[in-house]
Protein backbone atom coordinates (compact mmCIF):
# COMPACT_ATOMS: atom_id res chain seq x y z
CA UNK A 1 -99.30 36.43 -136.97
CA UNK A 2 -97.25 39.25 -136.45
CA UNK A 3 -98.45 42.70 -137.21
CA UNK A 4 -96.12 45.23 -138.93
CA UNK A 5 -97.06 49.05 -137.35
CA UNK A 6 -96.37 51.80 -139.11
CA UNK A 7 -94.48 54.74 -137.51
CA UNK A 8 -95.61 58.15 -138.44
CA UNK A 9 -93.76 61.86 -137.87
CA UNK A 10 -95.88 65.01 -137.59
CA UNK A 11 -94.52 68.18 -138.70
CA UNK A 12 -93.08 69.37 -135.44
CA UNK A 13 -91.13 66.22 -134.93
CA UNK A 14 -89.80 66.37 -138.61
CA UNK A 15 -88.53 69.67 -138.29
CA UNK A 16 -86.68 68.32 -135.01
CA UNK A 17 -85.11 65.30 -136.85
CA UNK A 18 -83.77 68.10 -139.70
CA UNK A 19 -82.87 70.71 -137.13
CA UNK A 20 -84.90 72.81 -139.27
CA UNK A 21 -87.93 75.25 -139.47
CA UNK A 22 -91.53 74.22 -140.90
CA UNK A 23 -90.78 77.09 -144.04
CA UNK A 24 -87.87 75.61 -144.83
CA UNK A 25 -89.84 72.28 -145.05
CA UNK A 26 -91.93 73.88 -147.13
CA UNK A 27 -88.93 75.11 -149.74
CA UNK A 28 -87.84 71.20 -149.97
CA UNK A 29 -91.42 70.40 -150.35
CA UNK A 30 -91.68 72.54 -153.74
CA UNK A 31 -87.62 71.86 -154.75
CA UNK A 32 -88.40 69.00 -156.42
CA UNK A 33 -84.21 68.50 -157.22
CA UNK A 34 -84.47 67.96 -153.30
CA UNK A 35 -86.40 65.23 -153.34
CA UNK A 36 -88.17 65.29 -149.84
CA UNK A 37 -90.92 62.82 -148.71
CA UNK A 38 -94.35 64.08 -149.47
CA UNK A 39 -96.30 63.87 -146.38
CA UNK A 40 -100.38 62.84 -146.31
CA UNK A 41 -103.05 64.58 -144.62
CA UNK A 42 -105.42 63.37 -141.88
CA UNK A 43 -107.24 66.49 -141.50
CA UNK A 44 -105.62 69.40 -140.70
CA UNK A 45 -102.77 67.41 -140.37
CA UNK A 46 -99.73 66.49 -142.22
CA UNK A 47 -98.06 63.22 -141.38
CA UNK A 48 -94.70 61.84 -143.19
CA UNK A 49 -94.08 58.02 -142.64
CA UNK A 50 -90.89 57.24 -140.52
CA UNK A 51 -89.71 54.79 -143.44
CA UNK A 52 -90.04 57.39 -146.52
CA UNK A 53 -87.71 60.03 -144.10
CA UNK A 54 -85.70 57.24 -143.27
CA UNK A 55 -85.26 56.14 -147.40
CA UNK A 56 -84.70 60.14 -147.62
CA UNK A 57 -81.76 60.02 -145.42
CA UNK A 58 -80.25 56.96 -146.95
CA UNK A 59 -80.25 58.39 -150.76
CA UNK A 60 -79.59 61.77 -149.44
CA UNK A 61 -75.94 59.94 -147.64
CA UNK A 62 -75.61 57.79 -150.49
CA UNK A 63 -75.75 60.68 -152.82
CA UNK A 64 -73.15 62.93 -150.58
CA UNK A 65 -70.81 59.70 -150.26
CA UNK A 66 -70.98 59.74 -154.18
CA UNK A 67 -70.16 63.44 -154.78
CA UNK A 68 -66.94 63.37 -152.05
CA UNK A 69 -64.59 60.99 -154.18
């Protein structure tokens, strides 16, 4: 039986992916026409799962592709 790991991001490494700052994480968080993953807490911590960011990028190309032609 294989077992299927989850891959998690914390906050520093999503705001490397996005070449961004945590605030403007934070301003996608509460734009809800932005759509952005909501991340979960473990403590103190806020954790976003590597497959919702990766289903963010997708729509987010998908949706850029559409608004080019």
């Amino acid at each position: 039986m294989v077992e299927k790991t989850e891959k998690y991001r914390t906050f520093a490494e999503v705001a490397s992916r996005y070449h961004t700052s945590r605030s403007t994480i934070y301003r996608w968080l509460s734009d809800p026409v932005a759509r952005f993953p909501r991340p979960f807490r473990i403590g103190h911590r806020c954790l976003w799962r590597s497959a919702d960011l990766d289903a963010f990028d997708e729509g987010f190309h998908q949706q850029s592709e559409g608004s080019s032609k």
